[in-house]
PDB file of N, CA and C in Angstrom:
ATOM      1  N   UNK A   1      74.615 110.527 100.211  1.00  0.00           N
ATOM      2  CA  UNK A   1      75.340 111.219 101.239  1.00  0.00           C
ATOM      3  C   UNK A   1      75.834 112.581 100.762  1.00  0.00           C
ATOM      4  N   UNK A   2      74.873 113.289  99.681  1.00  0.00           N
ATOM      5  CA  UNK A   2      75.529 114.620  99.205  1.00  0.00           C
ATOM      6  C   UNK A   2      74.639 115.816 100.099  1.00  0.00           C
ATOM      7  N   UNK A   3      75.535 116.902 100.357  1.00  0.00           N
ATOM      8  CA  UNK A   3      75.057 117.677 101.376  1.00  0.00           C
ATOM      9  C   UNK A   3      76.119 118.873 101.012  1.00  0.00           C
ATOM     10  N   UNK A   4      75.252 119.787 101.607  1.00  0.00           N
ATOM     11  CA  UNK A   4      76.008 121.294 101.405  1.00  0.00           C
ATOM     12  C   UNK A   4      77.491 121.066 101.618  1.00  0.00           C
ATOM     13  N   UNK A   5      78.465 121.912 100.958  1.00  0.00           N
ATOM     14  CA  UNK A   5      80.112 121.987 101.615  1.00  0.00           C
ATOM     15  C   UNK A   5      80.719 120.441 101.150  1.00  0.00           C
ATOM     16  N   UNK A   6      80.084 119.482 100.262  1.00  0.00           N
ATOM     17  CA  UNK A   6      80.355 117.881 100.239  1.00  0.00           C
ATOM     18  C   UNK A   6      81.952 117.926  99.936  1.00  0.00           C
ATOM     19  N   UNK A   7      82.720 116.720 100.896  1.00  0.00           N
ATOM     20  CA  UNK A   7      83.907 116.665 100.818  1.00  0.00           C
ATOM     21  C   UNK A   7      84.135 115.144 100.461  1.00  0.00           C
ATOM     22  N   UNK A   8      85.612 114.778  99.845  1.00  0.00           N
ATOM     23  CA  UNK A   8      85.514 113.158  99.655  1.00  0.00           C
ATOM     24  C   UNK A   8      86.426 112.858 100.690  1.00  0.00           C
ATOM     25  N   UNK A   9      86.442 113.005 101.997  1.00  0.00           N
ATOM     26  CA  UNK A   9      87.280 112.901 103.312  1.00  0.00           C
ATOM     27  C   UNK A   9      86.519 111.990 104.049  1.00  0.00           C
ATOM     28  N   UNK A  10      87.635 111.296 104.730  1.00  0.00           N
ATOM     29  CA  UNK A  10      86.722 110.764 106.068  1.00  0.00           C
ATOM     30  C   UNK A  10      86.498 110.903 106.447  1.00  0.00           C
ATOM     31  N   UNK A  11      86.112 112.377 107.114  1.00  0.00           N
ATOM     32  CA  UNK A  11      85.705 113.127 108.211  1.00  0.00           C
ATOM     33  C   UNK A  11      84.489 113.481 107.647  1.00  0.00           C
ATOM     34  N   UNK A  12      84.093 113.879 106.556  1.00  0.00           N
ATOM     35  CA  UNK A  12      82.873 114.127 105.749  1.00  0.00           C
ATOM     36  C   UNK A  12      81.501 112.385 106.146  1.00  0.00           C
ATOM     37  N   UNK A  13      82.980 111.635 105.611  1.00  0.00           N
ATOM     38  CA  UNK A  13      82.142 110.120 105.947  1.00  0.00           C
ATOM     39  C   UNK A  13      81.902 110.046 107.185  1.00  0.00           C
ATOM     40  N   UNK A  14      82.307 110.375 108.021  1.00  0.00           N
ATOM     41  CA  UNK A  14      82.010 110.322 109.233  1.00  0.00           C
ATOM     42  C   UNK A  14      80.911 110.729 109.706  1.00  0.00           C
ATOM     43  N   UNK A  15      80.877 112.441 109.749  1.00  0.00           N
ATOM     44  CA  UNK A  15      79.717 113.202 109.639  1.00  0.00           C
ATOM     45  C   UNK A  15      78.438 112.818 109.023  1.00  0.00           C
ATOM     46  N   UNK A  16      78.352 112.077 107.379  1.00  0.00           N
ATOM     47  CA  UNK A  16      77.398 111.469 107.675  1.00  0.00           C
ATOM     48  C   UNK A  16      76.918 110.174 108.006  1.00  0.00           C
ATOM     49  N   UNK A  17      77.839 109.415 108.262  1.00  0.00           N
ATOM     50  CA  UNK A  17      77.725 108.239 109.174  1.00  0.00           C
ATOM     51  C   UNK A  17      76.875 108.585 110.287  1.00  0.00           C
ATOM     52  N   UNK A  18      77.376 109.607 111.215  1.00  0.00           N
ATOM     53  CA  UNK A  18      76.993 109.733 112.506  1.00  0.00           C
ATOM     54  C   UNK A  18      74.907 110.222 112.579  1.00  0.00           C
ATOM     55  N   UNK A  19      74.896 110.754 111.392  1.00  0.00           N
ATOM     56  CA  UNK A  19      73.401 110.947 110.630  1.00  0.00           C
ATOM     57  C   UNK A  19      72.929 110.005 110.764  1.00  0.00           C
ATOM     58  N   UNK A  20      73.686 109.051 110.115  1.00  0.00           N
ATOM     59  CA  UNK A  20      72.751 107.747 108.884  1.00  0.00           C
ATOM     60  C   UNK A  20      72.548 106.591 110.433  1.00  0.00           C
ATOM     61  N   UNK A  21      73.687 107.032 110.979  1.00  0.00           N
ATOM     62  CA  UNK A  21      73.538 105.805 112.345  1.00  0.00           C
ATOM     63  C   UNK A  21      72.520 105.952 113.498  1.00  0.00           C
ATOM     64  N   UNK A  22      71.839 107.101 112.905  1.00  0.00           N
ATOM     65  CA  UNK A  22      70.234 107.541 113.764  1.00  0.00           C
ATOM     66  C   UNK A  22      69.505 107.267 113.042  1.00  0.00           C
ATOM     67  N   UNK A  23      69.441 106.922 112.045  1.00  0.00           N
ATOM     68  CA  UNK A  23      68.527 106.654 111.128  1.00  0.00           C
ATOM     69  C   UNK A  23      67.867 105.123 111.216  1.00  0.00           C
ATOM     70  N   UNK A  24      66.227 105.049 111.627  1.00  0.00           N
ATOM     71  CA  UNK A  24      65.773 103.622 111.809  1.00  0.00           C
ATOM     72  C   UNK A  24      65.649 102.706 110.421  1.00  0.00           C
ATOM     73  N   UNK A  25      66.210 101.612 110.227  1.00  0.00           N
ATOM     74  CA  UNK A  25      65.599 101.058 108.342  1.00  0.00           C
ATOM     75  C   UNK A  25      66.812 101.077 108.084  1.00  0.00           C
ATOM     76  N   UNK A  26      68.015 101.596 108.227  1.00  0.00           N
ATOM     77  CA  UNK A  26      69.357 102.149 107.328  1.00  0.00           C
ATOM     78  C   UNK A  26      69.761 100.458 107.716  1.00  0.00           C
ATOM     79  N   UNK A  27      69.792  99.500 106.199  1.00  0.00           N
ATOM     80  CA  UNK A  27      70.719  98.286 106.248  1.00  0.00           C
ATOM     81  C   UNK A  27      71.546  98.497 105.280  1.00  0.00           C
ATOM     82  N   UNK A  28      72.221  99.454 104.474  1.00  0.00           N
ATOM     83  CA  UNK A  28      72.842  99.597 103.734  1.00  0.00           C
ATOM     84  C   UNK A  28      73.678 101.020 103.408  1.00  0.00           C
ATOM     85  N   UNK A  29      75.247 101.182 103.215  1.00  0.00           N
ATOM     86  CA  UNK A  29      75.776 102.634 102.963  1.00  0.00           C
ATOM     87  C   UNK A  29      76.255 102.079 101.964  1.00  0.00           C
ATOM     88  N   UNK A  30      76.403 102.951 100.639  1.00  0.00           N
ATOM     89  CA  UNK A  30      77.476 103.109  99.094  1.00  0.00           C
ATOM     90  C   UNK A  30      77.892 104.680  99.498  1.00  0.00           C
ATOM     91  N   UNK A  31      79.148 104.548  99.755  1.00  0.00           N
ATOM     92  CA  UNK A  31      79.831 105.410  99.769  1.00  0.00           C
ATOM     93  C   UNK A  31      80.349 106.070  98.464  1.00  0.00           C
ATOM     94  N   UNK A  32      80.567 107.670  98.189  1.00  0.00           N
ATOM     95  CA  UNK A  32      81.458 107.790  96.836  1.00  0.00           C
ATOM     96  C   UNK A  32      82.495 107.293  96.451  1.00  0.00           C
ATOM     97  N   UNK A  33      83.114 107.693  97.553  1.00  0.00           N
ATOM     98  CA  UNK A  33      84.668 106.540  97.648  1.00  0.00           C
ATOM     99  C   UNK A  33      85.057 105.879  98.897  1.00  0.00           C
ATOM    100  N   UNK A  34      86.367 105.318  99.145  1.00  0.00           N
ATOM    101  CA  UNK A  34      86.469 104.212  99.954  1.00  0.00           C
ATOM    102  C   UNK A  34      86.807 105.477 101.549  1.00  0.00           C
ATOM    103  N   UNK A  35      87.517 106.839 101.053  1.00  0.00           N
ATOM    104  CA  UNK A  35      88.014 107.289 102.536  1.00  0.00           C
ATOM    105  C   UNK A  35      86.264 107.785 102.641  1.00  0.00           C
ATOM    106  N   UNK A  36      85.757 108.356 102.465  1.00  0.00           N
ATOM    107  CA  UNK A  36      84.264 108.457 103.014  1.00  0.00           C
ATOM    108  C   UNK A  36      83.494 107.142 103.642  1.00  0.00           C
ATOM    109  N   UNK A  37      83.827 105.983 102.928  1.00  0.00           N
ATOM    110  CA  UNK A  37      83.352 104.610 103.769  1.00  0.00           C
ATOM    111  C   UNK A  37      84.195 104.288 105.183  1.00  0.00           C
ATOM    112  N   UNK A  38      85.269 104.516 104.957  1.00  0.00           N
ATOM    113  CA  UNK A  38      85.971 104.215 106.275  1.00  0.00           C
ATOM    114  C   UNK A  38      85.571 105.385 107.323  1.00  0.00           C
ATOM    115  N   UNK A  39      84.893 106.854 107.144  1.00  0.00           N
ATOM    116  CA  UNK A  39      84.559 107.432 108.186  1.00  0.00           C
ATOM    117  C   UNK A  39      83.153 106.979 108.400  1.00  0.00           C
ATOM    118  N   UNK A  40      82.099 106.508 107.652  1.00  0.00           N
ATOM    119  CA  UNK A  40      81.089 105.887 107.967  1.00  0.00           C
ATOM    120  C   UNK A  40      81.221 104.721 108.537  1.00  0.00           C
ATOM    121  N   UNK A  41      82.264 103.872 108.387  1.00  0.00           N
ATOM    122  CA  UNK A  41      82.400 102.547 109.066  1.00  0.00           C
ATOM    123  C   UNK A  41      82.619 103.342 110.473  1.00  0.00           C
ATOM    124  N   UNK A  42      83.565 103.937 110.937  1.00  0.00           N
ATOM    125  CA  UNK A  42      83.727 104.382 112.368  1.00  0.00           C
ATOM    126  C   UNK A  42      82.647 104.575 113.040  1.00  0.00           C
ATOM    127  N   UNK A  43      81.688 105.878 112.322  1.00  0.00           N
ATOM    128  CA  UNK A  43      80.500 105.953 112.746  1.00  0.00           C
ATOM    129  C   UNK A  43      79.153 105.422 113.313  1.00  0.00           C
ATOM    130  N   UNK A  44      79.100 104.458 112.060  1.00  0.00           N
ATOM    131  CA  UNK A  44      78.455 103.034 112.554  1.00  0.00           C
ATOM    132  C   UNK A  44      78.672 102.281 113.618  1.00  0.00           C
ATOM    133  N   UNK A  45      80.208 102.557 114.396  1.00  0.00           N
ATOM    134  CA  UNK A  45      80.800 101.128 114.812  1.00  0.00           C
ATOM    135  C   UNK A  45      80.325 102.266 116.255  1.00  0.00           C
ATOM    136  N   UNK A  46      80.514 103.344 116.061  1.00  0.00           N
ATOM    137  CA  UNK A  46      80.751 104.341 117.473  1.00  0.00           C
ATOM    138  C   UNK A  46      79.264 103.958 118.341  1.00  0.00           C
ATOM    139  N   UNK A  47      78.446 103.979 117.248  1.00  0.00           N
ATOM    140  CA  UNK A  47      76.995 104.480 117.840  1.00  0.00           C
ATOM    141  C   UNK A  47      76.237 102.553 117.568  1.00  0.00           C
ATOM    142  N   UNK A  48      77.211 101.788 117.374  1.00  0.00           N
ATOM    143  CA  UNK A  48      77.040 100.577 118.281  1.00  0.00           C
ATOM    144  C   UNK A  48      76.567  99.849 117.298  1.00  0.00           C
ATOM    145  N   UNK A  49      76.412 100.185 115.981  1.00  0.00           N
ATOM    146  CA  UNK A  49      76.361  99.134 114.877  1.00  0.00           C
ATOM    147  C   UNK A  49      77.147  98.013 114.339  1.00  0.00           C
ATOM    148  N   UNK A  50      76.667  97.217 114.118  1.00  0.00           N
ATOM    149  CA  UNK A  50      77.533  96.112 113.663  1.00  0.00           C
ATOM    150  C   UNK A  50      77.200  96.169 112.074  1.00  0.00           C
ATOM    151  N   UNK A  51      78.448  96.143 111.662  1.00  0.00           N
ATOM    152  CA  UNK A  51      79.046  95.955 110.099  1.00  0.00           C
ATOM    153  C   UNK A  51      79.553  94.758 110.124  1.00  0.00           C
ATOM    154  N   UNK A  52      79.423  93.590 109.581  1.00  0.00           N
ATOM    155  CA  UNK A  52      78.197  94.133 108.131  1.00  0.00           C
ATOM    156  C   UNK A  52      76.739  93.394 108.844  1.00  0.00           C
ATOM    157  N   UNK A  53      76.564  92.572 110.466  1.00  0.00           N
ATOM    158  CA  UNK A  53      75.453  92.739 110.813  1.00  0.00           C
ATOM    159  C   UNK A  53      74.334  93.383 110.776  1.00  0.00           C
ATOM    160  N   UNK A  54      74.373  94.500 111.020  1.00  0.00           N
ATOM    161  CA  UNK A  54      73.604  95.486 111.020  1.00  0.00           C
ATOM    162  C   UNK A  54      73.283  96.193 109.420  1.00  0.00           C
ATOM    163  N   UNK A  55      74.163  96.658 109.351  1.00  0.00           N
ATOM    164  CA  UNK A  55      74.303  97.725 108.653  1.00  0.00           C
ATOM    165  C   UNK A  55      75.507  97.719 107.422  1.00  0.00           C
ATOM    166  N   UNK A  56      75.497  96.904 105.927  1.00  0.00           N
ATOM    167  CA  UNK A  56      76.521  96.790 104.808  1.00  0.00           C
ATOM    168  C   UNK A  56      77.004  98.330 104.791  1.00  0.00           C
ATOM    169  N   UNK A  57      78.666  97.695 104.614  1.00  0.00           N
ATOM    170  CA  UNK A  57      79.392  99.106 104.028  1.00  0.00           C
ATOM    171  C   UNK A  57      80.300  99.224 102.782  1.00  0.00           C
ATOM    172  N   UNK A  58      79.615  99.842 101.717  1.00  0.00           N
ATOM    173  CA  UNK A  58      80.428  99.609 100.893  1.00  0.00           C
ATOM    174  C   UNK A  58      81.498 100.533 100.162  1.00  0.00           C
ATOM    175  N   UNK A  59      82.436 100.634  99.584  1.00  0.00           N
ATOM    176  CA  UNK A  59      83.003 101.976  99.054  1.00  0.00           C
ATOM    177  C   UNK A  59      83.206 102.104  98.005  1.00  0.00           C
ATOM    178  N   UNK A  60      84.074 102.742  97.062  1.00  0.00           N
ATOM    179  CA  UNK A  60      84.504 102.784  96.007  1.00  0.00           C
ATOM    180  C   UNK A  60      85.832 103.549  95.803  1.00  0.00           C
ATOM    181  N   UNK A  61      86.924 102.954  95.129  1.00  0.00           N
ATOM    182  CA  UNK A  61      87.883 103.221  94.386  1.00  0.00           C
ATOM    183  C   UNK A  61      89.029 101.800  95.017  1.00  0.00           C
ATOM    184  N   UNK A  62      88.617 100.928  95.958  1.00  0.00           N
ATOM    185  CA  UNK A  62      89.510 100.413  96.136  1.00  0.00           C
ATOM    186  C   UNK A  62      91.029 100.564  96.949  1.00  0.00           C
ATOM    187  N   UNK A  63      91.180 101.136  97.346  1.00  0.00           N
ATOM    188  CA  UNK A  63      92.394 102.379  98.177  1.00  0.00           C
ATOM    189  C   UNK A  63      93.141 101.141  98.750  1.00  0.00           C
ATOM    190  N   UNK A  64      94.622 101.256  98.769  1.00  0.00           N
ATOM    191  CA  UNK A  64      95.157 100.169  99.819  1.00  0.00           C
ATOM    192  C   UNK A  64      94.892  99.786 100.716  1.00  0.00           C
ATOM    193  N   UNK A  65      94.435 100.701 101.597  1.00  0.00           N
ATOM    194  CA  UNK A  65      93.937 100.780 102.929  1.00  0.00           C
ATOM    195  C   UNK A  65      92.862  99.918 103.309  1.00  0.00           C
ATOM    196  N   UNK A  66      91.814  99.458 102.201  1.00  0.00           N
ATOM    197  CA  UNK A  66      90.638  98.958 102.101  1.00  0.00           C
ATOM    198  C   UNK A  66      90.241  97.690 102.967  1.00  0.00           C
ATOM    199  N   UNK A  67      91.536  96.859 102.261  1.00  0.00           N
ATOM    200  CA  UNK A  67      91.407  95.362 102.440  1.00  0.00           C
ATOM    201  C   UNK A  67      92.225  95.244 104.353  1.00  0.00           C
ATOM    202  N   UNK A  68      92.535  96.368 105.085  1.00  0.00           N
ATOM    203  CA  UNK A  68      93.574  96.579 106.442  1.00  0.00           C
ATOM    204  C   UNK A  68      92.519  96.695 107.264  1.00  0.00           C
ATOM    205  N   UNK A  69      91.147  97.439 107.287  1.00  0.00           N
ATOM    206  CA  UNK A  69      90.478  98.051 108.185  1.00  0.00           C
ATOM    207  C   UNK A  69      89.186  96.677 108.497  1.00  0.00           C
ATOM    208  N   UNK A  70      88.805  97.372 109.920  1.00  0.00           N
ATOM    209  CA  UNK A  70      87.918  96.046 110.561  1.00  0.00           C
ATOM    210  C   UNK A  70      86.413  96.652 110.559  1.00  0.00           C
ATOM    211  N   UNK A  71      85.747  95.457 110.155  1.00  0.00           N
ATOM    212  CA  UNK A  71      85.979  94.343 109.147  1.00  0.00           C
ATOM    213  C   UNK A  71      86.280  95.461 107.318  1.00  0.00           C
ATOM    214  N   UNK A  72      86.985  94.342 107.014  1.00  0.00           N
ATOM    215  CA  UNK A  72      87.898  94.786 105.314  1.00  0.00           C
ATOM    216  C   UNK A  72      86.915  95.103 104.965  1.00  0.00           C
ATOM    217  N   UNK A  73      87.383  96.554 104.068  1.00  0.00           N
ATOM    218  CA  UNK A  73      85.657  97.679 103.552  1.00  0.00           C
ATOM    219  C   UNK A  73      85.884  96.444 101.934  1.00  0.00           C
ATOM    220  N   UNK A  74      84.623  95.987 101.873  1.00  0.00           N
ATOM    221  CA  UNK A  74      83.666  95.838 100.358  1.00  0.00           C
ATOM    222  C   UNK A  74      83.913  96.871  99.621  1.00  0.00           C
ATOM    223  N   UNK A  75      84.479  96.838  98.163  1.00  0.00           N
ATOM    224  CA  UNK A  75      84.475  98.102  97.470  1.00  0.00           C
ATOM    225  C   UNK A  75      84.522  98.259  95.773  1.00  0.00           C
ATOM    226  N   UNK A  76      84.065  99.054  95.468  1.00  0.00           N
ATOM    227  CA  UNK A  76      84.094  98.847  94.183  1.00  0.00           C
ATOM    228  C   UNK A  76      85.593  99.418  92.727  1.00  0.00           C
ATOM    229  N   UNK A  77      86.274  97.965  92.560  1.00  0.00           N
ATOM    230  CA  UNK A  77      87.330  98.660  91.657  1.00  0.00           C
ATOM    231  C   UNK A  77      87.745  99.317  90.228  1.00  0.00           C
ATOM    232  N   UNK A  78      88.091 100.332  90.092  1.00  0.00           N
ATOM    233  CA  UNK A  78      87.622 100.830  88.529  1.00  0.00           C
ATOM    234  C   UNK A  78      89.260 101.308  88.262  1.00  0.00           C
ATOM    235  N   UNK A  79      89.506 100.515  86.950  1.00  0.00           N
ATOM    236  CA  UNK A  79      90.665 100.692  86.259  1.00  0.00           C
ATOM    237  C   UNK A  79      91.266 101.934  86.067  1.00  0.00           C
ATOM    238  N   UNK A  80      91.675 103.134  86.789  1.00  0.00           N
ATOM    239  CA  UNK A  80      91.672 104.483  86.372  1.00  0.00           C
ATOM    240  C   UNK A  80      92.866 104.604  85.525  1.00  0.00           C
ATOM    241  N   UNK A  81      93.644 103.774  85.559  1.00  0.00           N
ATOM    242  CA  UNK A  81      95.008 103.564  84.912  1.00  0.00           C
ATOM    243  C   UNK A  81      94.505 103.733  82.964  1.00  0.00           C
ATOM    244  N   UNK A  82      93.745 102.375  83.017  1.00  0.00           N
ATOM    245  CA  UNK A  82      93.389 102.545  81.353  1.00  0.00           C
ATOM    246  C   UNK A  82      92.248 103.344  81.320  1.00  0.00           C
ATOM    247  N   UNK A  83      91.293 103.746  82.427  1.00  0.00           N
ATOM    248  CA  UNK A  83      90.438 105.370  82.064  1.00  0.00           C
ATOM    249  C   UNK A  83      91.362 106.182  81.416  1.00  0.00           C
ATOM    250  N   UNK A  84      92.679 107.016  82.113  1.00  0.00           N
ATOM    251  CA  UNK A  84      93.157 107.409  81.663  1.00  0.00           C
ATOM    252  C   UNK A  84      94.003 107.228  80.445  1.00  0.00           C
ATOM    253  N   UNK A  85      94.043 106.144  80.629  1.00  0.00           N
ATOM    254  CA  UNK A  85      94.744 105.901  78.614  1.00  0.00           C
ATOM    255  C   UNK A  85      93.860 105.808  77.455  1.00  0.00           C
ATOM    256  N   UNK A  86      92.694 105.841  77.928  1.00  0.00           N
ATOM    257  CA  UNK A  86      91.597 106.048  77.099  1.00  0.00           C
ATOM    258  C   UNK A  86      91.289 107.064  76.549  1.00  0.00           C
ATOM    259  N   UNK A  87      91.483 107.917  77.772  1.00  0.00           N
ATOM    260  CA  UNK A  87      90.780 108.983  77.422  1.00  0.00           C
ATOM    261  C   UNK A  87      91.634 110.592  77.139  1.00  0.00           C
ATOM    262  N   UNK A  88      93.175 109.721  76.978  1.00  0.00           N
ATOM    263  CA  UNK A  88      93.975 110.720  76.514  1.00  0.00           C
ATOM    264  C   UNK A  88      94.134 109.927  75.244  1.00  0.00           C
ATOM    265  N   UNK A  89      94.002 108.624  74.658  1.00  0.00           N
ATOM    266  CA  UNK A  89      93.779 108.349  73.004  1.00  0.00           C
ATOM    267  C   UNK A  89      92.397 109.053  72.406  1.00  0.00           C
ATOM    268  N   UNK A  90      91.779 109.296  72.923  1.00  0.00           N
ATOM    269  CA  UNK A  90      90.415 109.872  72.556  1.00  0.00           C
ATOM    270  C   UNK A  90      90.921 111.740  72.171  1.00  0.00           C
ATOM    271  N   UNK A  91      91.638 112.102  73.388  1.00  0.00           N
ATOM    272  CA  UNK A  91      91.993 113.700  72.851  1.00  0.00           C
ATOM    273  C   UNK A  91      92.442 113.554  71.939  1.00  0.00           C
ATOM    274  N   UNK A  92      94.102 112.736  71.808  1.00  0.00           N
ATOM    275  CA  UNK A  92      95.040 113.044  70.538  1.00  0.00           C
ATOM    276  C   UNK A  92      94.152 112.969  69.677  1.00  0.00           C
ATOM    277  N   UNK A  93      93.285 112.110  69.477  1.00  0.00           N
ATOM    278  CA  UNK A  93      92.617 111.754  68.232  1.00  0.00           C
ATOM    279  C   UNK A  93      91.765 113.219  67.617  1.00  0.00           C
ATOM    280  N   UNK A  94      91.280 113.655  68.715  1.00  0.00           N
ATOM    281  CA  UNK A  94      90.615 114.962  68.551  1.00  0.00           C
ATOM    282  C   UNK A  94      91.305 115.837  68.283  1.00  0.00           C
ATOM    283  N   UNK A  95      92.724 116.197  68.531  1.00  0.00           N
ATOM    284  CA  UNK A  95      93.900 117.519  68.229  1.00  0.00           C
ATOM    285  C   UNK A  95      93.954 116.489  67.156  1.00  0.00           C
ATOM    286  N   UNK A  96      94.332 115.670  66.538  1.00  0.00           N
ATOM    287  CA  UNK A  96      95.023 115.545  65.228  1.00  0.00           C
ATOM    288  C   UNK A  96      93.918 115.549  64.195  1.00  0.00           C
ATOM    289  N   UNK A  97      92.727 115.426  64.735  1.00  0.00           N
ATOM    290  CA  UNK A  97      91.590 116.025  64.076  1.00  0.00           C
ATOM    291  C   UNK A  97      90.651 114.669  62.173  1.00  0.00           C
ATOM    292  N   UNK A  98      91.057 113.227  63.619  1.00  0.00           N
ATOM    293  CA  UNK A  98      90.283 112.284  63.316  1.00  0.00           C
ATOM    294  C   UNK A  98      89.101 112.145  63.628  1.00  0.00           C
ATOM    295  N   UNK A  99      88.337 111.957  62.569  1.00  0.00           N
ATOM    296  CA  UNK A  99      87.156 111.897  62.717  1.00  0.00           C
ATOM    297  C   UNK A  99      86.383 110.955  63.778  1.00  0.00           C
ATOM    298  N   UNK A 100      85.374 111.567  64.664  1.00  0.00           N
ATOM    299  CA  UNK A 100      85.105 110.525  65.852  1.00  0.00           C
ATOM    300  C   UNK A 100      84.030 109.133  65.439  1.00  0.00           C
ATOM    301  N   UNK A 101      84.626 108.333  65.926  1.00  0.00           N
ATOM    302  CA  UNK A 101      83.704 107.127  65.527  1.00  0.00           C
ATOM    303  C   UNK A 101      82.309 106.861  66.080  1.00  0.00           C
ATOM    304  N   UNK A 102      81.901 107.474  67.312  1.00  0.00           N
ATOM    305  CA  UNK A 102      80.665 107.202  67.954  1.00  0.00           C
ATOM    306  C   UNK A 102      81.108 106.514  68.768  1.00  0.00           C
ATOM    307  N   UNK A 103      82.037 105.551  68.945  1.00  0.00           N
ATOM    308  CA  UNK A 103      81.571 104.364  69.601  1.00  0.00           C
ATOM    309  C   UNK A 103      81.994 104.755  71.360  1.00  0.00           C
ATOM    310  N   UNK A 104      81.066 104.410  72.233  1.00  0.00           N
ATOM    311  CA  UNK A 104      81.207 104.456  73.589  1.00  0.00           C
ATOM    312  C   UNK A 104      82.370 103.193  74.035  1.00  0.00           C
ATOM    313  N   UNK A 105      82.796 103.796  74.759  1.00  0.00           N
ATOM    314  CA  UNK A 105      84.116 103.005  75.270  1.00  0.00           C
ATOM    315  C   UNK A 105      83.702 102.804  76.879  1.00  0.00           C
ATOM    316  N   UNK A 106      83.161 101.995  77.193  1.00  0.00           N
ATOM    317  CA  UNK A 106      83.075 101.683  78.646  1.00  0.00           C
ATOM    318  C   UNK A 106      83.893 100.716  79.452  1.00  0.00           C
ATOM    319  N   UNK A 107      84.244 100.675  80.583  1.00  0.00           N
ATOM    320  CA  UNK A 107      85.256 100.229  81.691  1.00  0.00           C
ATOM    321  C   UNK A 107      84.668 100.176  82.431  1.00  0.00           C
ATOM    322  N   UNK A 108      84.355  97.878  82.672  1.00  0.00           N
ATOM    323  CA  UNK A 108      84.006  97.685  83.685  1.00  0.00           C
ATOM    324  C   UNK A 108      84.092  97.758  85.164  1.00  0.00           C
ATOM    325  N   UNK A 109      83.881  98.088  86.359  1.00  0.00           N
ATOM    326  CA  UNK A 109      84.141  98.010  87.192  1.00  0.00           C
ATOM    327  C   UNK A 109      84.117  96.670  87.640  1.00  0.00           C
ATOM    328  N   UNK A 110      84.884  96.220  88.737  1.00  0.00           N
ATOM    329  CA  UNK A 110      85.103  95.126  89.682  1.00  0.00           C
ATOM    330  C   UNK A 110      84.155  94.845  91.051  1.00  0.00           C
ATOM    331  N   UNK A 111      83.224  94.469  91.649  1.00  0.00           N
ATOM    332  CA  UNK A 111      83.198  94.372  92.737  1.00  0.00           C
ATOM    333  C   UNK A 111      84.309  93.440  93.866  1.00  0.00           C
ATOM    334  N   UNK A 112      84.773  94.074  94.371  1.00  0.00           N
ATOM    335  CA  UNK A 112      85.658  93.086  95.199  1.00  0.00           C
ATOM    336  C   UNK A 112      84.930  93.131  96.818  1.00  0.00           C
ATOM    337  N   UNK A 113      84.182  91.955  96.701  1.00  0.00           N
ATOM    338  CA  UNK A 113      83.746  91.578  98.109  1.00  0.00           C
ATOM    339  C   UNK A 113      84.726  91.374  99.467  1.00  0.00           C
ATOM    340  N   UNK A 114      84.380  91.752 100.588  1.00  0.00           N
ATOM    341  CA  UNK A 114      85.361  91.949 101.373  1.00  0.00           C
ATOM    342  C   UNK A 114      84.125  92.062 102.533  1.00  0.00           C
ATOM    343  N   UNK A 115      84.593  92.077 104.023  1.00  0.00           N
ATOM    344  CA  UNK A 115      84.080  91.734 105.362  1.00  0.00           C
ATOM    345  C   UNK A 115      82.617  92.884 105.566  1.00  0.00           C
ATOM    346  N   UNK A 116      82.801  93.830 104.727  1.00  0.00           N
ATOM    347  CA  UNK A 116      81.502  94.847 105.561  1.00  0.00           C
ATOM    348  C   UNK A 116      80.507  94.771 104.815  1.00  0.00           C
ATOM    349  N   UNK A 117      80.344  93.730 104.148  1.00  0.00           N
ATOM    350  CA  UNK A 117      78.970  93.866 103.746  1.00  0.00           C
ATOM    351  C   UNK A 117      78.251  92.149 103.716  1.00  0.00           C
ATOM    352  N   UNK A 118      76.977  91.909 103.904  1.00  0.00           N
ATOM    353  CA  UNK A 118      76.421  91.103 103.707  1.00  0.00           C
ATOM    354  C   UNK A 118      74.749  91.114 103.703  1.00  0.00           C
ATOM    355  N   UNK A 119      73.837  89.973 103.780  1.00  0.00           N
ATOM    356  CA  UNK A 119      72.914  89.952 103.678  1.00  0.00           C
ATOM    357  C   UNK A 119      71.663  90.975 104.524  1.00  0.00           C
ATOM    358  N   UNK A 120      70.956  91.652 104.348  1.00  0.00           N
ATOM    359  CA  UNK A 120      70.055  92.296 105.313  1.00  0.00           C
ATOM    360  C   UNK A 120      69.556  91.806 106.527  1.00  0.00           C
ATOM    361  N   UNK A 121      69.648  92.486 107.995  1.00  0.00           N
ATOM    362  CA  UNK A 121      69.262  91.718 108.749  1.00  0.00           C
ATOM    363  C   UNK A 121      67.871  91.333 108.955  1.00  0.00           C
TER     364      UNK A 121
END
């Protein structure tokens, strides 16, 4: 869903919702994040799609809002709390001018299943 001017708004999601919901074959949206899924969920729903019948919606970051909206957006959750504690132990380490270990530090994400998504129709 990346396109000239790309915004992480719902109104962006929307816009290309209202695309993707002309589109013949489309059983699936991954949104960047969750307010871009909730303007594609509208979109979908406007132009007469059924979520998660039709058409899975999924998002990412998890947002409060997520688990409130009809049907509850599917989304993907990522710890940004210890991203960020990670990756400000990783600077100090670099200003105090410890030597770097190599090692990749990765942070799993969560899927948290929820109402807009399911099997292909």
């Amino acid at each position: 869903m990346v396109t000239e001017g790309f915004q992480w708004s719902a109104r962006s999601g929307y816009e290309e919702g209202r695309r993707l919901a002309d589109m013949p074959g489309v059983t699936a949206v991954f949104a960047a994040n969750d307010q871009m899924a909730l303007g594609v969920l509208r979109a979908l729903r406007e132009a007469g799609h059924d979520v998660p019948g039709d058409v899975s919606q999924v998002g990412y970051d998890d947002i409060p809002e997520a688990e409130y909206v009809w049907p509850p957006l599917t989304t993907v959750r990522q710890d940004f709390g210890e991203a960020g504690r990670r990756a400000l132990e990783l600077l100090v380490a670099q200003i105090e001018g410890r030597p770097r270990t190599g090692t990749l530090v990765a942070l799993l994400p969560e899927l948290v299943v929820r109402g807009s998504c399911g099997p292909p129709p």
